[in-house]
PDB file of N, CA and C in Angstrom:
ATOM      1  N   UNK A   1      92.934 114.242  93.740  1.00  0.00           N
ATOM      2  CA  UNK A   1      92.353 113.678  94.931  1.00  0.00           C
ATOM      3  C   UNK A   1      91.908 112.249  94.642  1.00  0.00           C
ATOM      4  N   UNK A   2      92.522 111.189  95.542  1.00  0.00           N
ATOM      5  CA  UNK A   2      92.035 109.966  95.230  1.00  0.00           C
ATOM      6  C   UNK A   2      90.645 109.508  95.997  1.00  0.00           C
ATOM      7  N   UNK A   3      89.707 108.591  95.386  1.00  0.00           N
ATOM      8  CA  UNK A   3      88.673 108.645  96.223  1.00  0.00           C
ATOM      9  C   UNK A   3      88.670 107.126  96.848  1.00  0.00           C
ATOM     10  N   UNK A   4      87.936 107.101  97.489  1.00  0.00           N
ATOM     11  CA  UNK A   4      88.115 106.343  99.396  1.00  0.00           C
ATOM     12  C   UNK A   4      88.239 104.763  99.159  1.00  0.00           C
ATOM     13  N   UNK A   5      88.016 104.418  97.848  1.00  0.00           N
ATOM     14  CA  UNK A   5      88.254 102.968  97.265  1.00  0.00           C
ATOM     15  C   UNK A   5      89.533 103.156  96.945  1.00  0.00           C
ATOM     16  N   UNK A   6      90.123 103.856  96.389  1.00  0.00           N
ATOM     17  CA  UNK A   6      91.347 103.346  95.777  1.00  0.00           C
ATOM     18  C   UNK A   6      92.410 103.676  96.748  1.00  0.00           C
ATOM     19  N   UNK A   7      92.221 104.749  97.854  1.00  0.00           N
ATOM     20  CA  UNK A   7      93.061 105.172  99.087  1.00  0.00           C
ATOM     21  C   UNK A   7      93.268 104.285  99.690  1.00  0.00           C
ATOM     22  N   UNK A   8      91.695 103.416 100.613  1.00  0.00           N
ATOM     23  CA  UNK A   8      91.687 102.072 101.163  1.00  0.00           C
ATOM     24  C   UNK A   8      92.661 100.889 100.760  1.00  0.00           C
ATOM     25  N   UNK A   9      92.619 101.024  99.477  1.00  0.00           N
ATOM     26  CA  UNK A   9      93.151  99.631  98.792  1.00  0.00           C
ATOM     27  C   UNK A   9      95.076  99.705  98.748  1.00  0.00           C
ATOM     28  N   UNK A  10      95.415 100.936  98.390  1.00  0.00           N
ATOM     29  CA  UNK A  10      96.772 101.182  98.513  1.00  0.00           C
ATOM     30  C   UNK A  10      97.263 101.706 100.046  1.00  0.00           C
ATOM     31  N   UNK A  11      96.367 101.810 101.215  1.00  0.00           N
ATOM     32  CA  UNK A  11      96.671 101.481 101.911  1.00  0.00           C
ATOM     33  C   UNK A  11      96.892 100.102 102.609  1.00  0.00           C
ATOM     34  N   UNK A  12      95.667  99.563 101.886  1.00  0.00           N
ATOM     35  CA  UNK A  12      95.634  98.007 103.022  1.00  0.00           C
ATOM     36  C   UNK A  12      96.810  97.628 102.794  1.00  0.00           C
ATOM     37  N   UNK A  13      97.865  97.763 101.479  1.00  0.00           N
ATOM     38  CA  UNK A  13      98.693  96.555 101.118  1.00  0.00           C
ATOM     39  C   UNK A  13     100.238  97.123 102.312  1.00  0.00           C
ATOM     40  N   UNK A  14     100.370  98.464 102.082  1.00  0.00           N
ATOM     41  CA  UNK A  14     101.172  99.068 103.078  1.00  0.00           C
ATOM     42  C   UNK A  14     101.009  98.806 104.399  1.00  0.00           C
ATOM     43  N   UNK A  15      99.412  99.089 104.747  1.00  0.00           N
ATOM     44  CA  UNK A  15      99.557  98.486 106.625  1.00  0.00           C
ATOM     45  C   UNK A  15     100.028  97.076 106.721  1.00  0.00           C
ATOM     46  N   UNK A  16      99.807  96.214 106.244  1.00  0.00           N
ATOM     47  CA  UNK A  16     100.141  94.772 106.298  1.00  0.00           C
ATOM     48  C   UNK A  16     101.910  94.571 106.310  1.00  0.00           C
ATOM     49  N   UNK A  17     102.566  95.339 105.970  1.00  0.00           N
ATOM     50  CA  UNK A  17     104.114  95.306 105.873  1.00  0.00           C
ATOM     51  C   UNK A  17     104.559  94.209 105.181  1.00  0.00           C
ATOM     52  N   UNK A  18     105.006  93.151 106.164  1.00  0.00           N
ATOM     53  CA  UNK A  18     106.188  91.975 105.637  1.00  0.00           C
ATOM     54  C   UNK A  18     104.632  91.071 104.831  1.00  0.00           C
ATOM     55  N   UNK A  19     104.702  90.698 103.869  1.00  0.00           N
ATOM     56  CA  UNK A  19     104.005  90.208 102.855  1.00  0.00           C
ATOM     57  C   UNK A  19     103.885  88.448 103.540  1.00  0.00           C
ATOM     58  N   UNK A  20     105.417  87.934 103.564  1.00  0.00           N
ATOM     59  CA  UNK A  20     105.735  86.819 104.363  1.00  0.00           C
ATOM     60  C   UNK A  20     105.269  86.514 105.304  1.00  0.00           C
ATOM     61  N   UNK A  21     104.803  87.163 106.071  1.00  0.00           N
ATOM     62  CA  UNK A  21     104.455  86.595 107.553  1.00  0.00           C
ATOM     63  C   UNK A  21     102.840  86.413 107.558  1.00  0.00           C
ATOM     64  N   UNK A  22     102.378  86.546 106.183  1.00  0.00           N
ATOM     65  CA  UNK A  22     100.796  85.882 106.087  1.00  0.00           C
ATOM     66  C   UNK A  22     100.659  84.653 105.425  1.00  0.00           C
ATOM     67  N   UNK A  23      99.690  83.863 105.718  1.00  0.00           N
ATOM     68  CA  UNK A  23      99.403  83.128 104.922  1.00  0.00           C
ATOM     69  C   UNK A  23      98.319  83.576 104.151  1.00  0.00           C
ATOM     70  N   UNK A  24      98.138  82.758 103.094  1.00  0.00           N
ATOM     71  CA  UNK A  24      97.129  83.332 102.053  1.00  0.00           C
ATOM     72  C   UNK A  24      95.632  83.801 103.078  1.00  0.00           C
ATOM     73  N   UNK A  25      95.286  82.704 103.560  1.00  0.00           N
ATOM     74  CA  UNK A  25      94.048  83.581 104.444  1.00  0.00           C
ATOM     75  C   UNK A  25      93.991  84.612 105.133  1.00  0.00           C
ATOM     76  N   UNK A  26      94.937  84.368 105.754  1.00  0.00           N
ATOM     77  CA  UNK A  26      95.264  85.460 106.555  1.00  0.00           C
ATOM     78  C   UNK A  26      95.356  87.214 105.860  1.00  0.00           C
ATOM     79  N   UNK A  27      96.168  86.632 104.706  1.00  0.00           N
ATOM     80  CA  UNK A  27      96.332  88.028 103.863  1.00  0.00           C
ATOM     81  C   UNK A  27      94.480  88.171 103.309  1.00  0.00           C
ATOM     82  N   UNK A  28      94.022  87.164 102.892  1.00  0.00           N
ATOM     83  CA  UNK A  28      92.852  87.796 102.592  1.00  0.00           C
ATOM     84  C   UNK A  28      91.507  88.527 103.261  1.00  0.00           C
ATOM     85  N   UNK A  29      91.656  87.826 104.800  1.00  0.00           N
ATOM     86  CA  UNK A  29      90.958  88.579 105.569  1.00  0.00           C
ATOM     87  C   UNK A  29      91.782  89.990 105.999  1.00  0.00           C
ATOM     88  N   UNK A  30      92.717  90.363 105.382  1.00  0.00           N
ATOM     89  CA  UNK A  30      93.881  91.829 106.047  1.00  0.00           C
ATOM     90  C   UNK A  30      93.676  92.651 105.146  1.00  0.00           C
ATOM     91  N   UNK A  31      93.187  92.444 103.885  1.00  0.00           N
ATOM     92  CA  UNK A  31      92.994  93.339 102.709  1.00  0.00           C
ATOM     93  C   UNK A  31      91.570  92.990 102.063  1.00  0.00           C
ATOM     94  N   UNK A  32      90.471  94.358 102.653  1.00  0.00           N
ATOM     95  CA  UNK A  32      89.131  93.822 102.491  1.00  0.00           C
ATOM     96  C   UNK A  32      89.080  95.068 101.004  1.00  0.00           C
ATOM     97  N   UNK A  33      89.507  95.745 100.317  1.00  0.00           N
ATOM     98  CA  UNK A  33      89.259  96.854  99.297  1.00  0.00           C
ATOM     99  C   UNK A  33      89.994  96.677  98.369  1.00  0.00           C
ATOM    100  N   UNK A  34      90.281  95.466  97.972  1.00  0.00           N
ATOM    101  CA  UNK A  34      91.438  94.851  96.692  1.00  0.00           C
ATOM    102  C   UNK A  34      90.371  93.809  96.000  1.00  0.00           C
ATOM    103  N   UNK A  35      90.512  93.697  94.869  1.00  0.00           N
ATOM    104  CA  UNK A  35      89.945  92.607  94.105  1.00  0.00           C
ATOM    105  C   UNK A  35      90.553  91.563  94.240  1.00  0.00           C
ATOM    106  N   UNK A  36      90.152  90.392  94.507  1.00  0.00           N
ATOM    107  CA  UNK A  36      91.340  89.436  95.058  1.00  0.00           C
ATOM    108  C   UNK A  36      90.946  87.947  94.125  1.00  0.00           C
ATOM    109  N   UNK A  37      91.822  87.249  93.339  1.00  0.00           N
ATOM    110  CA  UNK A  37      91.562  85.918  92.720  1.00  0.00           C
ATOM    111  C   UNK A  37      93.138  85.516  92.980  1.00  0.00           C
ATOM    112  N   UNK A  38      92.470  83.786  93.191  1.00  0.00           N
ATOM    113  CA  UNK A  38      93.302  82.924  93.908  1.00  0.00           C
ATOM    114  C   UNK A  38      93.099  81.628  92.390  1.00  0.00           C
ATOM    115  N   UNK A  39      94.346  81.588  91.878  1.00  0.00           N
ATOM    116  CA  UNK A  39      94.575  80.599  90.532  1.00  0.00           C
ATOM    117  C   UNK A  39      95.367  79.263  91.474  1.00  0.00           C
ATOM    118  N   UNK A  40      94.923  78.081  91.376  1.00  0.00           N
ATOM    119  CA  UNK A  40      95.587  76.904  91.743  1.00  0.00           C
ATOM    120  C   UNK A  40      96.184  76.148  91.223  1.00  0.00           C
ATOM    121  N   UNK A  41      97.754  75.844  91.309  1.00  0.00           N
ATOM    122  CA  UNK A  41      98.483  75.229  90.264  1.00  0.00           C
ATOM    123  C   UNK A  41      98.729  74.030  90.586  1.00  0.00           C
ATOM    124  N   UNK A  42      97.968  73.068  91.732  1.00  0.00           N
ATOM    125  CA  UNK A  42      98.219  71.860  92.452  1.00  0.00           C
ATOM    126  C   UNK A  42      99.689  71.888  93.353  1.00  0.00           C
ATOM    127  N   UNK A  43     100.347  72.443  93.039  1.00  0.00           N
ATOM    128  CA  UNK A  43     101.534  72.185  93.615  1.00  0.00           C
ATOM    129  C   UNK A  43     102.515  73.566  93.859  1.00  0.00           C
ATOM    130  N   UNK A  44     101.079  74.800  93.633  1.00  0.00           N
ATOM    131  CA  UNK A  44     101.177  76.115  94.167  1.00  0.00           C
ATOM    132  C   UNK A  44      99.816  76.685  93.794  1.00  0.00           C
ATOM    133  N   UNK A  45      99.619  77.801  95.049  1.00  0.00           N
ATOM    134  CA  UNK A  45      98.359  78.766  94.631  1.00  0.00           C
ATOM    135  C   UNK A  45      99.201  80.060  94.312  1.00  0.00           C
ATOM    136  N   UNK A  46      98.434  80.989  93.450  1.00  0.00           N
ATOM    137  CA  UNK A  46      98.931  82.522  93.409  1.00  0.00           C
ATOM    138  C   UNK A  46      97.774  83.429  93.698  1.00  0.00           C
ATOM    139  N   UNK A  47      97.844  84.093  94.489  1.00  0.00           N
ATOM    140  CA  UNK A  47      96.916  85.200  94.899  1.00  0.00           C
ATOM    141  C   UNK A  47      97.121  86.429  94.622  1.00  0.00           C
ATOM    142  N   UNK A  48      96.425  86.975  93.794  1.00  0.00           N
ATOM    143  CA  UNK A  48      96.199  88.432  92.687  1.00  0.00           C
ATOM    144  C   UNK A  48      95.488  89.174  93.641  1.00  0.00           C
ATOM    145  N   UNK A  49      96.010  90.127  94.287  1.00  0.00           N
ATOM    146  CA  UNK A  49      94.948  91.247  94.588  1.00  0.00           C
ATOM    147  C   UNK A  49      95.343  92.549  93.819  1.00  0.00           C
ATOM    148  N   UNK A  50      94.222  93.368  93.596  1.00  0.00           N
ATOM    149  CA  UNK A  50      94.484  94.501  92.645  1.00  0.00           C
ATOM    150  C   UNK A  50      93.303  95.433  92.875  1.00  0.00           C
ATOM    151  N   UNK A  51      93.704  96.809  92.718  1.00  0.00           N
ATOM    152  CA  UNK A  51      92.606  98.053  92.527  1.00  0.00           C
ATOM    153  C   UNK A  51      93.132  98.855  91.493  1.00  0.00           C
ATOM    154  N   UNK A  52      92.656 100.026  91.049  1.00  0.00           N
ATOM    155  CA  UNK A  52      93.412 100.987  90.648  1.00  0.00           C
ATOM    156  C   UNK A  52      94.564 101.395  90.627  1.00  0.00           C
ATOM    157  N   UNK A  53      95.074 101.346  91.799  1.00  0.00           N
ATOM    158  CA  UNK A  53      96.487 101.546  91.813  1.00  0.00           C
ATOM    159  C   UNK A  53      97.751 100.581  92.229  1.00  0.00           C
ATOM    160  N   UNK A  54      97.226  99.485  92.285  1.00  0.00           N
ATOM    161  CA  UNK A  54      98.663  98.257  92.496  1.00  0.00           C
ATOM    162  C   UNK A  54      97.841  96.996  92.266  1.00  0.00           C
ATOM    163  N   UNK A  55      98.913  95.966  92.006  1.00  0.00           N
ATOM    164  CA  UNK A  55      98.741  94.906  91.566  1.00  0.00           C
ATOM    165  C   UNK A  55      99.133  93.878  92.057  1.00  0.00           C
ATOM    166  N   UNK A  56      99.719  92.889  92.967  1.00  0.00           N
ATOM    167  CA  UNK A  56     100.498  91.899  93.776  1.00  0.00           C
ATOM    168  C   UNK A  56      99.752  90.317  93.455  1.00  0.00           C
ATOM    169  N   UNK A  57     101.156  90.125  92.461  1.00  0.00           N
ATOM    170  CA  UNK A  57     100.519  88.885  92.878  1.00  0.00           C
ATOM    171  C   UNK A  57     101.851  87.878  93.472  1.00  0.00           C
ATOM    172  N   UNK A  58     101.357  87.198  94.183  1.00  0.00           N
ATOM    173  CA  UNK A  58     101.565  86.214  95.950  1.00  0.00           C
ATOM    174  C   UNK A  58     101.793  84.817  95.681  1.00  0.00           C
ATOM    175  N   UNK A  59     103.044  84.054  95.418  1.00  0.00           N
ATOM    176  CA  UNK A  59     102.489  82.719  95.277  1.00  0.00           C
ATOM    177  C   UNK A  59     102.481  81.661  96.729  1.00  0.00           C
ATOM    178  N   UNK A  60     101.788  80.643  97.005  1.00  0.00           N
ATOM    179  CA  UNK A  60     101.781  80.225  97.946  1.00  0.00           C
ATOM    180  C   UNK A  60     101.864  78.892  98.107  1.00  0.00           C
ATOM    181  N   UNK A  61     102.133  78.224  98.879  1.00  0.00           N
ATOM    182  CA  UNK A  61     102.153  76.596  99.283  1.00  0.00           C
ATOM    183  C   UNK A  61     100.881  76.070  99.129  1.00  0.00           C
ATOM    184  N   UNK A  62     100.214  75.167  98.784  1.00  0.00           N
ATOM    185  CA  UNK A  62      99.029  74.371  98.480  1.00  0.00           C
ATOM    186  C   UNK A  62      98.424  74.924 100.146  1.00  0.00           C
ATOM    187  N   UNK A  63      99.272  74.827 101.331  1.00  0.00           N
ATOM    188  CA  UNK A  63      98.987  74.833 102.601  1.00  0.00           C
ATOM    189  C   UNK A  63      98.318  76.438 102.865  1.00  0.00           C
ATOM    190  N   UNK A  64      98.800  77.409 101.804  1.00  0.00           N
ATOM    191  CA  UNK A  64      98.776  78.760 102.366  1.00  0.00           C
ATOM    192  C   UNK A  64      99.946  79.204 103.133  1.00  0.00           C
ATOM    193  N   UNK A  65     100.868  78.884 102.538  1.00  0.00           N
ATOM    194  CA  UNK A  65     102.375  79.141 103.117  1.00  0.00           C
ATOM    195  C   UNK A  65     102.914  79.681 102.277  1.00  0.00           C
ATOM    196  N   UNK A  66     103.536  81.177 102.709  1.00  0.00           N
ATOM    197  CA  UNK A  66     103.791  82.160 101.532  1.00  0.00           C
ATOM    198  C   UNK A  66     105.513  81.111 100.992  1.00  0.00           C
ATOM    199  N   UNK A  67     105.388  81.609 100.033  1.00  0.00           N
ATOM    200  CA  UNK A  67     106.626  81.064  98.935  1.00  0.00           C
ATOM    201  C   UNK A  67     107.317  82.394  98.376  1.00  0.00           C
ATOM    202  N   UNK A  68     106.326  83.522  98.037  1.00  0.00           N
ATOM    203  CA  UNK A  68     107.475  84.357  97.283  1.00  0.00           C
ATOM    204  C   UNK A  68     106.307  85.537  96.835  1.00  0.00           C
ATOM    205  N   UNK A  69     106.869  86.929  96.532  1.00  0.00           N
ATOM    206  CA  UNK A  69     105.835  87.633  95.997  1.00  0.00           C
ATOM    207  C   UNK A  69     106.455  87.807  94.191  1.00  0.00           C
ATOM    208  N   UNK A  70     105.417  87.393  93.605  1.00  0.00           N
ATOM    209  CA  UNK A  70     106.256  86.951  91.998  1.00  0.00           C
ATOM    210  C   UNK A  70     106.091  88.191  91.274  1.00  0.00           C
ATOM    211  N   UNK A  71     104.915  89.185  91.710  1.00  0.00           N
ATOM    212  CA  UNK A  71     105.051  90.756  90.651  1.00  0.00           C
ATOM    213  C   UNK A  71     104.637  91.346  91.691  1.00  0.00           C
ATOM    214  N   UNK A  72     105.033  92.678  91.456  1.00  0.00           N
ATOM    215  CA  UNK A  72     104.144  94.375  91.974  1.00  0.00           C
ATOM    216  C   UNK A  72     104.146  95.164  91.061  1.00  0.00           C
ATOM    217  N   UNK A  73     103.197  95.587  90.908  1.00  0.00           N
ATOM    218  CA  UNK A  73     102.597  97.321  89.996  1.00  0.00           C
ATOM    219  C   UNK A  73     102.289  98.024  90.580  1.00  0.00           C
ATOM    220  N   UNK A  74     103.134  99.125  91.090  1.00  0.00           N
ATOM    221  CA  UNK A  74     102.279 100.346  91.345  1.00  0.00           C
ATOM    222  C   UNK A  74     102.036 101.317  90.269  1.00  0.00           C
ATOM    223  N   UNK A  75     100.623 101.169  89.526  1.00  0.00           N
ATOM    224  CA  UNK A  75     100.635 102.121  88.533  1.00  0.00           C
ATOM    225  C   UNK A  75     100.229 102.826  88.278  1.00  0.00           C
ATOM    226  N   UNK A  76     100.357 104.101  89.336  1.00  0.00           N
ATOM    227  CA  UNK A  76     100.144 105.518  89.239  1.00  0.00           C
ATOM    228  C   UNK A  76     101.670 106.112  89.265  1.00  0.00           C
ATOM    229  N   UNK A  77     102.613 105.195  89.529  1.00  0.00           N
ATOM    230  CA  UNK A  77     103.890 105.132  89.493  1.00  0.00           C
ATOM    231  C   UNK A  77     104.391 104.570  88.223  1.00  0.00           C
ATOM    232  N   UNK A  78     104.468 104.393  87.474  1.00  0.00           N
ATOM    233  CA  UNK A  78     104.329 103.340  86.268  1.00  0.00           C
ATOM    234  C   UNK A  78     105.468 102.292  86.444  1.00  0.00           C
ATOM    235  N   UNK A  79     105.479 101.932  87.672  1.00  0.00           N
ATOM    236  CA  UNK A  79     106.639 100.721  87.881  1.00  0.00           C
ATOM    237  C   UNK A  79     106.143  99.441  88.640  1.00  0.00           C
ATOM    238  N   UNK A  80     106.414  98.799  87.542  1.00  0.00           N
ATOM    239  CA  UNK A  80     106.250  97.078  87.468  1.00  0.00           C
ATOM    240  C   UNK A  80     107.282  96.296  87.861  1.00  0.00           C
ATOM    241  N   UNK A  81     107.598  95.629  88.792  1.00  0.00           N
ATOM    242  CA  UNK A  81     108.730  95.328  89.770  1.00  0.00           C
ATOM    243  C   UNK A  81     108.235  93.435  89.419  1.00  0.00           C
ATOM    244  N   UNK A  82     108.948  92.650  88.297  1.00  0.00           N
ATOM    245  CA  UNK A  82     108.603  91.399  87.812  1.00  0.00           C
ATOM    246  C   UNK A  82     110.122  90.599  89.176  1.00  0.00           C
ATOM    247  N   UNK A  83     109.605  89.776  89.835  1.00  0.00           N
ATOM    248  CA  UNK A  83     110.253  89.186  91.297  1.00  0.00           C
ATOM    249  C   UNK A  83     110.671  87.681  90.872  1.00  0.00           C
ATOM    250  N   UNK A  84     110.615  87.729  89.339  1.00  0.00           N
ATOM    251  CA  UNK A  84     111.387  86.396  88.875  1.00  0.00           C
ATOM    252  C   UNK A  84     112.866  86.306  88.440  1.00  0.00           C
ATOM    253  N   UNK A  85     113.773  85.506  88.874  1.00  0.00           N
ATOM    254  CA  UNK A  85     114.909  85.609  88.461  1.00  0.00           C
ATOM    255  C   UNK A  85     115.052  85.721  87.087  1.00  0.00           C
ATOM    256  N   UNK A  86     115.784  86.310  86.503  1.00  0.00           N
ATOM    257  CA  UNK A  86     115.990  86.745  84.662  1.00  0.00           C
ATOM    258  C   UNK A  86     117.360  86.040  85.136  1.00  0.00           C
ATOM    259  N   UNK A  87     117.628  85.153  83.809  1.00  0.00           N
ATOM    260  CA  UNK A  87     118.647  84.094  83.430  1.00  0.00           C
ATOM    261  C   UNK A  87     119.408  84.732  82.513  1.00  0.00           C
TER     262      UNK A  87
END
């Protein structure tokens, strides 16, 4: 039985669907039960949200204009889905 934090949190990321069609704010006011840190690379942000059971991190336009989702973990699943091209 999962309890009501970690249910919340692997739901929020599912109700939200297309990842793309938020901008970073937007996604952060849509997912209130995720731990959420935002790293700034000047010329991209990445937004980490994470609980217990998944991990996403989001990179974005300086503007908050999604660019790409660069990892997922779901790890009660033990699968780590890395969203970078391998050369």
């Amino acid at each position: 039985m999962n309890n009501r934090f970690e249910s919340d949190g692997f739901s929020d990321i599912a109700r939200v669907g297309d990842l793309s069609l938020y901008t970073c704010q937007q996604l952060l006011e849509s997912i209130q039960n995720m731990n959420a840190n935002i790293e700034d690379f000047g010329y991209f942000q990445r937004l980490t949200l994470e609980n217990n059971q998944v991990l996403v991190s989001i990179c974005y336009e300086p503007n908050g204009k999604f660019i790409k989702i660069e990892r997922e973990v779901w790890k009660n699943h033990g699968l780590d889905l890395n969203h970078e091209a391998k050369h």
